[in-house]
PDB file of N, CA and C in Angstrom:
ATOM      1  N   UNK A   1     132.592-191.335  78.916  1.00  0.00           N
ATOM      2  CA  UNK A   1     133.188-191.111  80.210  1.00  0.00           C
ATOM      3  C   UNK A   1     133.526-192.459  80.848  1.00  0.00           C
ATOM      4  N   UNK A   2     134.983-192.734  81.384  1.00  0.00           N
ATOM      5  CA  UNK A   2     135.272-193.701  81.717  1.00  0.00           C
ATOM      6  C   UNK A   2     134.907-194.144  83.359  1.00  0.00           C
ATOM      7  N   UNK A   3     134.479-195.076  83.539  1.00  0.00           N
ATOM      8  CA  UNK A   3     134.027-195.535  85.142  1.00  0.00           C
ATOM      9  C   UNK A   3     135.479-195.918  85.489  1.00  0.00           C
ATOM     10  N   UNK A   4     135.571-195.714  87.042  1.00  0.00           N
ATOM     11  CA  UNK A   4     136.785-195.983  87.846  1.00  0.00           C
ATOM     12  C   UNK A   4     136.941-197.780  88.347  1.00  0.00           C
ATOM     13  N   UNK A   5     137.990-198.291  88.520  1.00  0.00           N
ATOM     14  CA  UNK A   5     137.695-199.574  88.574  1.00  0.00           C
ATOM     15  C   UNK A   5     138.008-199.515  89.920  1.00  0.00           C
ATOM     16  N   UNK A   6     137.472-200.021  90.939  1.00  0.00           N
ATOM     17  CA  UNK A   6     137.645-200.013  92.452  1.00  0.00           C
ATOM     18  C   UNK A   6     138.198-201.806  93.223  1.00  0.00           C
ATOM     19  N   UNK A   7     138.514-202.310  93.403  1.00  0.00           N
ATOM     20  CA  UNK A   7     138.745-203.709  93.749  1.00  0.00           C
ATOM     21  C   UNK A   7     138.838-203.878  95.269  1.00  0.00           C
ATOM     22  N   UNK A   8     137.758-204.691  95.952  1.00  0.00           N
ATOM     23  CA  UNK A   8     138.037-205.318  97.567  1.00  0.00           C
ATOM     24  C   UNK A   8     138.720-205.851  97.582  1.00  0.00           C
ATOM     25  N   UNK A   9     139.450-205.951  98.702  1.00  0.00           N
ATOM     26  CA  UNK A   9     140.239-207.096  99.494  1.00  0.00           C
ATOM     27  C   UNK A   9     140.043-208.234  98.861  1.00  0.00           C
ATOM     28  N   UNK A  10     138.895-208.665  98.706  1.00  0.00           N
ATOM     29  CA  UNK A  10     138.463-210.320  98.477  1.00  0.00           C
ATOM     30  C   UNK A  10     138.826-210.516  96.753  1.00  0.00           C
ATOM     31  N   UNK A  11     138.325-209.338  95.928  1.00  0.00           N
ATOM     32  CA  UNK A  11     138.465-209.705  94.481  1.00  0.00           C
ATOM     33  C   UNK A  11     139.913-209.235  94.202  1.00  0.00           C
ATOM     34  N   UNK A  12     140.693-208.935  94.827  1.00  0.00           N
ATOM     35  CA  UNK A  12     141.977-209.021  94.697  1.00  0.00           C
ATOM     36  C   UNK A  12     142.654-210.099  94.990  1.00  0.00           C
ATOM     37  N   UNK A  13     142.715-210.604  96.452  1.00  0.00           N
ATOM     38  CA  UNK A  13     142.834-212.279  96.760  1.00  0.00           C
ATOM     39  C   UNK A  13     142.648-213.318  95.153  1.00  0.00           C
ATOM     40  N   UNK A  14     141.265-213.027  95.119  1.00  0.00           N
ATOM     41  CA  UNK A  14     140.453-213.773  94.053  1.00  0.00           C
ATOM     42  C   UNK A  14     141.523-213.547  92.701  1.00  0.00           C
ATOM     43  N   UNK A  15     141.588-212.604  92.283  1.00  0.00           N
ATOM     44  CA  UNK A  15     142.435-212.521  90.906  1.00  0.00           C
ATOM     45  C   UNK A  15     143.870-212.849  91.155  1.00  0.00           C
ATOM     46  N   UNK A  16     144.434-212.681  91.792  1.00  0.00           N
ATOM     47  CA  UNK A  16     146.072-213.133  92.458  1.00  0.00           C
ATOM     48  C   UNK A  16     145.881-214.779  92.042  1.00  0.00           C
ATOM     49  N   UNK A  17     144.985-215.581  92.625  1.00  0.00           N
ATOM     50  CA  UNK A  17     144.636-217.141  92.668  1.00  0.00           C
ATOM     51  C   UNK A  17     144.462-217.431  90.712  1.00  0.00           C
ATOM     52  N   UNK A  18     144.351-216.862  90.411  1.00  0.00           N
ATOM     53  CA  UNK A  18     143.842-217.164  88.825  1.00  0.00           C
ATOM     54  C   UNK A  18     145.262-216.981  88.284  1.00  0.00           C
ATOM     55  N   UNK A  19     145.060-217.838  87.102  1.00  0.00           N
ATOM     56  CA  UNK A  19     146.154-218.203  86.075  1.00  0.00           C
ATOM     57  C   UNK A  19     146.668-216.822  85.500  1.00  0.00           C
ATOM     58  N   UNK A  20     148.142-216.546  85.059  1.00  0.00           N
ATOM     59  CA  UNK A  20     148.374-215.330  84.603  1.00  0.00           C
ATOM     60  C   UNK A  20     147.488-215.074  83.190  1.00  0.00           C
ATOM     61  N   UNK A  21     147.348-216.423  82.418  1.00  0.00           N
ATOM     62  CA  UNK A  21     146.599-215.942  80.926  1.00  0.00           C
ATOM     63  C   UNK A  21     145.299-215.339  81.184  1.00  0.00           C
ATOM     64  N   UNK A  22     145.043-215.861  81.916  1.00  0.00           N
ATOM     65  CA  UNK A  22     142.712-215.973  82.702  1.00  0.00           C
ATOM     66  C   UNK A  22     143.043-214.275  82.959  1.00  0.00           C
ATOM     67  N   UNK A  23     144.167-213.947  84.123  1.00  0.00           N
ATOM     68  CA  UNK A  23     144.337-212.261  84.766  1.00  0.00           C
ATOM     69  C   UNK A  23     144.420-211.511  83.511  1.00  0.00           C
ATOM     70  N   UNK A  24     145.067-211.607  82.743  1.00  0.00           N
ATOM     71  CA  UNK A  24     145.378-210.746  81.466  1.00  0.00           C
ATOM     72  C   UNK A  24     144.247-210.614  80.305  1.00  0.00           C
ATOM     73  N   UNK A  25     143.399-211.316  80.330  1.00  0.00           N
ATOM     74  CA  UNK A  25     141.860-211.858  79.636  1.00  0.00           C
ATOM     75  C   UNK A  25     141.134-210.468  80.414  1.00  0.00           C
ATOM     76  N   UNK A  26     141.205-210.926  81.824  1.00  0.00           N
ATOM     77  CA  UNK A  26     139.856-210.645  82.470  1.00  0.00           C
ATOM     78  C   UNK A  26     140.238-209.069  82.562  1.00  0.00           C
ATOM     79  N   UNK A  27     141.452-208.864  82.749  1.00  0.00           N
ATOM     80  CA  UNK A  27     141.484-207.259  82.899  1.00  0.00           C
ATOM     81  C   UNK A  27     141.705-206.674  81.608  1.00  0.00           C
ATOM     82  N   UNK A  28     141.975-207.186  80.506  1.00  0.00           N
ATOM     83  CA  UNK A  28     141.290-206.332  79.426  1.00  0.00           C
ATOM     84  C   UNK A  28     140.148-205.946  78.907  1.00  0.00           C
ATOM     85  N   UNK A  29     139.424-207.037  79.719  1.00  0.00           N
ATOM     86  CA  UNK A  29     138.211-206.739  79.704  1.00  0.00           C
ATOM     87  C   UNK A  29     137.347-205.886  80.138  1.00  0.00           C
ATOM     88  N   UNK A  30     137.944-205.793  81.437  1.00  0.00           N
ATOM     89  CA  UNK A  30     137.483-204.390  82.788  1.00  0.00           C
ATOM     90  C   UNK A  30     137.788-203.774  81.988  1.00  0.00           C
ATOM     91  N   UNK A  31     139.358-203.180  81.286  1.00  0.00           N
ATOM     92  CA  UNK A  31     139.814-201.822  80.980  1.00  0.00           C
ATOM     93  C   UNK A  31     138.564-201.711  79.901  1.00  0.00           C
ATOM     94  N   UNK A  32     137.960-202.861  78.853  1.00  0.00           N
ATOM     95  CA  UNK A  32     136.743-201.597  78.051  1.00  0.00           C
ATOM     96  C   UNK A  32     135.950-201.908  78.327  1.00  0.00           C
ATOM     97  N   UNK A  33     135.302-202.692  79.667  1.00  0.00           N
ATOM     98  CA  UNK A  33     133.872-202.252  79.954  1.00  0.00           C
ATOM     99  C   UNK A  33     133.667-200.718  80.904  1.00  0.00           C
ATOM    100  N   UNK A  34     134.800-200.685  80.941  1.00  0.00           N
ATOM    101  CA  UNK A  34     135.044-199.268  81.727  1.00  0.00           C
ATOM    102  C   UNK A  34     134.091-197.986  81.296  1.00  0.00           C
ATOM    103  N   UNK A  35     133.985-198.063  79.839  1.00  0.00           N
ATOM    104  CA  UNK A  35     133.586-196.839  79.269  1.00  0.00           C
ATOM    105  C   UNK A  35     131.666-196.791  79.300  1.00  0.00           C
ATOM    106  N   UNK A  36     131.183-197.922  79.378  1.00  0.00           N
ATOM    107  CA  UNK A  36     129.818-198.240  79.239  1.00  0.00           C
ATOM    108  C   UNK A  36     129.090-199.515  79.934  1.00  0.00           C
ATOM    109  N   UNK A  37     129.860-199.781  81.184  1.00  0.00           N
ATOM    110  CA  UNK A  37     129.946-200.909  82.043  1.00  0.00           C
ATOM    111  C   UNK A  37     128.462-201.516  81.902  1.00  0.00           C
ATOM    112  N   UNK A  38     127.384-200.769  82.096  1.00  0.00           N
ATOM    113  CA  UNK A  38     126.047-201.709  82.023  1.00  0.00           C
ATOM    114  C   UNK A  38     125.613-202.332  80.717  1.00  0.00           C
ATOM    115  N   UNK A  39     126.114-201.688  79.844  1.00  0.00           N
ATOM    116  CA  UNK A  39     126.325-202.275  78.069  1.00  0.00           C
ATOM    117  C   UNK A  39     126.300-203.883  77.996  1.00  0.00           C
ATOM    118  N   UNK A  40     127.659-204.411  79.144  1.00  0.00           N
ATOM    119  CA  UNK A  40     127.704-205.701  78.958  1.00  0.00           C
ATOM    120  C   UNK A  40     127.190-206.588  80.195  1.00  0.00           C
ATOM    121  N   UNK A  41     126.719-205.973  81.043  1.00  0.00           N
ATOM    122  CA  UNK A  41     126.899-206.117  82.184  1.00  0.00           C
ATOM    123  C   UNK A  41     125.450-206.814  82.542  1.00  0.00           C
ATOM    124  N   UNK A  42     125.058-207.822  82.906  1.00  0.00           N
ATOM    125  CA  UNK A  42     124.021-208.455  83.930  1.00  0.00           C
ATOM    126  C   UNK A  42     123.158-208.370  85.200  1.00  0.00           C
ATOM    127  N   UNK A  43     121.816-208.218  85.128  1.00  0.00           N
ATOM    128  CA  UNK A  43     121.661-207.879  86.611  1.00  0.00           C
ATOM    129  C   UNK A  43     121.625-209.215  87.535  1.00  0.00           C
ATOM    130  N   UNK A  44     122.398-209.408  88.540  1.00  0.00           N
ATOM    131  CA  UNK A  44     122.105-210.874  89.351  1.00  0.00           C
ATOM    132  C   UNK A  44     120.693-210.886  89.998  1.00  0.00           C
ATOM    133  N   UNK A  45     120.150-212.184  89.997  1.00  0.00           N
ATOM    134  CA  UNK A  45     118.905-212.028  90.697  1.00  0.00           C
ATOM    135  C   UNK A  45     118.845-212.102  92.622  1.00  0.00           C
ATOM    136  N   UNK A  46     119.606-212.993  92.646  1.00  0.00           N
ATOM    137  CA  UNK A  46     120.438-212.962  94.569  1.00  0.00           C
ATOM    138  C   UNK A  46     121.199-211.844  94.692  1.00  0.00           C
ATOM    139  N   UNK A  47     121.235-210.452  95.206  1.00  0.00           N
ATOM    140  CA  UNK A  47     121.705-209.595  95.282  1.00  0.00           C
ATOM    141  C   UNK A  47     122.660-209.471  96.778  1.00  0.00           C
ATOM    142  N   UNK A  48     122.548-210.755  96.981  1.00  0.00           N
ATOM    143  CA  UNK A  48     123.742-211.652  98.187  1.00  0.00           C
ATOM    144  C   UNK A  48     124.610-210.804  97.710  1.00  0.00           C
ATOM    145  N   UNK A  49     125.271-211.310  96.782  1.00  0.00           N
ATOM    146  CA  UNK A  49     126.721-211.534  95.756  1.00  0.00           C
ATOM    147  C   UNK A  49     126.906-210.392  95.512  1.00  0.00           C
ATOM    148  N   UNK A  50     126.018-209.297  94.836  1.00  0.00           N
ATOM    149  CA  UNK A  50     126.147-207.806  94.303  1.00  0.00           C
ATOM    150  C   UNK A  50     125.039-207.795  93.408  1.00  0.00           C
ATOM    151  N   UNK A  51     125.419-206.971  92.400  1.00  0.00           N
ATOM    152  CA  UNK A  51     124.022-206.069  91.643  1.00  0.00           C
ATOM    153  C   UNK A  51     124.480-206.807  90.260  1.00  0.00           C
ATOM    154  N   UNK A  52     125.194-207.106  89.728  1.00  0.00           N
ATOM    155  CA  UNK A  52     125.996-206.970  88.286  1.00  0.00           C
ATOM    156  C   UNK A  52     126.852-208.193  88.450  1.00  0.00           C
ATOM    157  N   UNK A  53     127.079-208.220  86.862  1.00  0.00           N
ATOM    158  CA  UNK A  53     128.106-209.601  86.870  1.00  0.00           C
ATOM    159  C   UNK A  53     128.149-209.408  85.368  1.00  0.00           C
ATOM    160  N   UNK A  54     129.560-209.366  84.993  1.00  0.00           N
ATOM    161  CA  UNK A  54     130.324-209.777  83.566  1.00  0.00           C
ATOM    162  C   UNK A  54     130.584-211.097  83.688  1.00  0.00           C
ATOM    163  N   UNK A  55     130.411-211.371  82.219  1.00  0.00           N
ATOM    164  CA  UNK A  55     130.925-212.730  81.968  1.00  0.00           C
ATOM    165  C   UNK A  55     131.873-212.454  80.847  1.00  0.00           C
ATOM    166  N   UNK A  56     132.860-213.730  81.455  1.00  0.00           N
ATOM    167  CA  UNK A  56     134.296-213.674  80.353  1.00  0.00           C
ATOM    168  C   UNK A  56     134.512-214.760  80.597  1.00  0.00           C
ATOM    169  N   UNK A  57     134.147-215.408  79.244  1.00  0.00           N
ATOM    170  CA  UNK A  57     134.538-216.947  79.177  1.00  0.00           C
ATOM    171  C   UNK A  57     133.825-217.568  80.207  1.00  0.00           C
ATOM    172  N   UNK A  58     134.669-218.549  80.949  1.00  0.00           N
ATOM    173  CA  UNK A  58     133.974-218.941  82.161  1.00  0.00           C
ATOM    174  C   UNK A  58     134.264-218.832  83.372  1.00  0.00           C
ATOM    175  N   UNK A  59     134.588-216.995  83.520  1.00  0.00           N
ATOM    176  CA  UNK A  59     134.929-216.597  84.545  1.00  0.00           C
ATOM    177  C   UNK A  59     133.318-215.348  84.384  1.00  0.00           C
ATOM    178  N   UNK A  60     133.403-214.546  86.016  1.00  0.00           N
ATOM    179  CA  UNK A  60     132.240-214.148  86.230  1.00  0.00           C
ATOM    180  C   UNK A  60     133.228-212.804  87.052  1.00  0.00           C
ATOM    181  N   UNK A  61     133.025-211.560  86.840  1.00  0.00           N
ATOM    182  CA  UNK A  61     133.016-210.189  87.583  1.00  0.00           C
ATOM    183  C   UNK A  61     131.910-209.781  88.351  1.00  0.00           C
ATOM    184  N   UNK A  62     131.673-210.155  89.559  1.00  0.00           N
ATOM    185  CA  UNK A  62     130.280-209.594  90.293  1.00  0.00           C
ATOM    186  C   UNK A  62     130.958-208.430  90.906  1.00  0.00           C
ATOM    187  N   UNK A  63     130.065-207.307  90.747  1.00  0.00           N
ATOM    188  CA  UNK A  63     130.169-205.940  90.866  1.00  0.00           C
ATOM    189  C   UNK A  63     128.862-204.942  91.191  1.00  0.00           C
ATOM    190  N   UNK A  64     129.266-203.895  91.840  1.00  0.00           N
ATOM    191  CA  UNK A  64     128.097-202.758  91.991  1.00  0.00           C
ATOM    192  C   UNK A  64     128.783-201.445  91.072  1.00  0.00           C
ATOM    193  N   UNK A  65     127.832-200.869  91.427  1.00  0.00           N
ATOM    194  CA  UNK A  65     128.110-199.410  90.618  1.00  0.00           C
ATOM    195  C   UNK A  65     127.777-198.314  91.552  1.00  0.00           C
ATOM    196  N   UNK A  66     128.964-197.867  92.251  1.00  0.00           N
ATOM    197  CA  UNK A  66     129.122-196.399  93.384  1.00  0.00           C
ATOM    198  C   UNK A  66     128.787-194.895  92.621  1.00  0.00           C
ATOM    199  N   UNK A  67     128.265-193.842  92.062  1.00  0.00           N
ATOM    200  CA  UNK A  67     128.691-192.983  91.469  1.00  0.00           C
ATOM    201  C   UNK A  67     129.090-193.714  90.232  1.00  0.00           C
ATOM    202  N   UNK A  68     130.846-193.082  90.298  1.00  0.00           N
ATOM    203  CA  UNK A  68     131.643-193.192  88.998  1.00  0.00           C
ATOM    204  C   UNK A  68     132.486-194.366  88.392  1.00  0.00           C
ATOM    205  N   UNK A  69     132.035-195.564  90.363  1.00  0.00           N
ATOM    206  CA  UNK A  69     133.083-196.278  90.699  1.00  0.00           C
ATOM    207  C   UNK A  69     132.467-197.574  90.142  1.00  0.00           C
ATOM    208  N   UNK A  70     133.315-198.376  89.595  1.00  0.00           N
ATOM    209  CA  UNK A  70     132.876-200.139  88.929  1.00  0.00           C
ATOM    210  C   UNK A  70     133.205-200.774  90.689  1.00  0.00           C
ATOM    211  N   UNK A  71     132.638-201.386  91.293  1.00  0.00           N
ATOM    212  CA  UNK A  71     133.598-201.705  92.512  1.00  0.00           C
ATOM    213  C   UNK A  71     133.255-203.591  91.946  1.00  0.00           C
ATOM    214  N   UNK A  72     134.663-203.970  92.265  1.00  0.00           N
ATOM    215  CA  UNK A  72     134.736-205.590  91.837  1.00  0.00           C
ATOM    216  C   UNK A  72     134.922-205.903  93.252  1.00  0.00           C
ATOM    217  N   UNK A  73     133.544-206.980  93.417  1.00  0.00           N
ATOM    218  CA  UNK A  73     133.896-207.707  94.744  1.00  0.00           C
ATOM    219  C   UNK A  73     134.306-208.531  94.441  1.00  0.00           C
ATOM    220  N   UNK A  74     134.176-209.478  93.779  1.00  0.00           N
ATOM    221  CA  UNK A  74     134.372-211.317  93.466  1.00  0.00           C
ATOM    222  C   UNK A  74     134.818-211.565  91.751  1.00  0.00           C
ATOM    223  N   UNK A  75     135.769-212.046  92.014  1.00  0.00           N
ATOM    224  CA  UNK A  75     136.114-212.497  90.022  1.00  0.00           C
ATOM    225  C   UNK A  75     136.486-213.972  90.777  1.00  0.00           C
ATOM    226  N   UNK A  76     135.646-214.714  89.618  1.00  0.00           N
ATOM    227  CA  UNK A  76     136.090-216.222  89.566  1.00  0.00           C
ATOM    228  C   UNK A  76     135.630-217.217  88.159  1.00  0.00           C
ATOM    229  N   UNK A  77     135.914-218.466  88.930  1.00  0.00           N
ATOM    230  CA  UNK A  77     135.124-219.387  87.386  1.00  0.00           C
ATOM    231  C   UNK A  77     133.648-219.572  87.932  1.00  0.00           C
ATOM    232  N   UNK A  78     132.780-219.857  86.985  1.00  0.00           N
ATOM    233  CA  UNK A  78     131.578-219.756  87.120  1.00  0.00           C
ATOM    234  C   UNK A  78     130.957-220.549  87.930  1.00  0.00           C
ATOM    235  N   UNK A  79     131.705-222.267  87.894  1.00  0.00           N
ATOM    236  CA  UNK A  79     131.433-223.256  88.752  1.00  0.00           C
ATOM    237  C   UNK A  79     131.671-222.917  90.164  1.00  0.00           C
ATOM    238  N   UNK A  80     132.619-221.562  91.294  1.00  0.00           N
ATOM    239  CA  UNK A  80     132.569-221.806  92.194  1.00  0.00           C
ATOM    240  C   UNK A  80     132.131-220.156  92.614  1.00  0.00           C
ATOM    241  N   UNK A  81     132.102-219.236  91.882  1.00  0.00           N
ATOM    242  CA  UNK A  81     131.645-217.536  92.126  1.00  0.00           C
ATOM    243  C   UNK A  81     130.392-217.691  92.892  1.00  0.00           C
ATOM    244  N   UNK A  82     129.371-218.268  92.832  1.00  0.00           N
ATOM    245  CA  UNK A  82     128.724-218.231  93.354  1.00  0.00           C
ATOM    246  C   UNK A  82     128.244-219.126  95.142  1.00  0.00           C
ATOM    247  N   UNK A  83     129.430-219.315  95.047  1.00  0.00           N
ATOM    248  CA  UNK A  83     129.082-220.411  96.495  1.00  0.00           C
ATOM    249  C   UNK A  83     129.424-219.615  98.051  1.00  0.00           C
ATOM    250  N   UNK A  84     128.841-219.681  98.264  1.00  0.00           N
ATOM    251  CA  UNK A  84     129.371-218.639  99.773  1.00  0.00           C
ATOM    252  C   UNK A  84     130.295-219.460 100.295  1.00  0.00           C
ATOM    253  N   UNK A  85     131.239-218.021 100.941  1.00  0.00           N
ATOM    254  CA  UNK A  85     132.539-218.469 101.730  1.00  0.00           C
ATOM    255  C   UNK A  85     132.450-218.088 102.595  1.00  0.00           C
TER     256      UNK A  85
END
């Protein structure tokens, strides 16, 4: 069963700012963690940020899990995902 991919305001901003090759990486990636999202998925220990976090390359998906919904707050590179804005 496939999870829904949900995107904020902010992780949309966030992916718009990224290189077209990095966008095309990172969302093939969403499309198959879709099917078994905690499979690859990380628990963060600062739950500031969210619950979850994919890694791709050296970019980072911090995310929760609604129900059915993947919700992406923040996609970035690893050196700055974590810094409050």
């Amino acid at each position: 069963m496939n999870f829904k991919l949900v995107y904020t305001k902010r992780a949309v901003k966030d992916i718009q700012s990224l290189d077209n090759n990095v966008r095309k990486r990172i969302g093939k990636a969403l499309i198959r963690y879709r099917e078994d999202p905690l499979k690859k998925a990380e628990k963060l220990t600062d739950f500031a940020f969210g619950t979850y976090k994919f890694r791709i390359g050296d970019y980072r998906i911090i995310f929760d899990i609604e129900d059915k919904d993947i919700v992406i707050l923040r996609v970035g590179h690893r050196k700055e995902i974590y810094k409050r804005k």
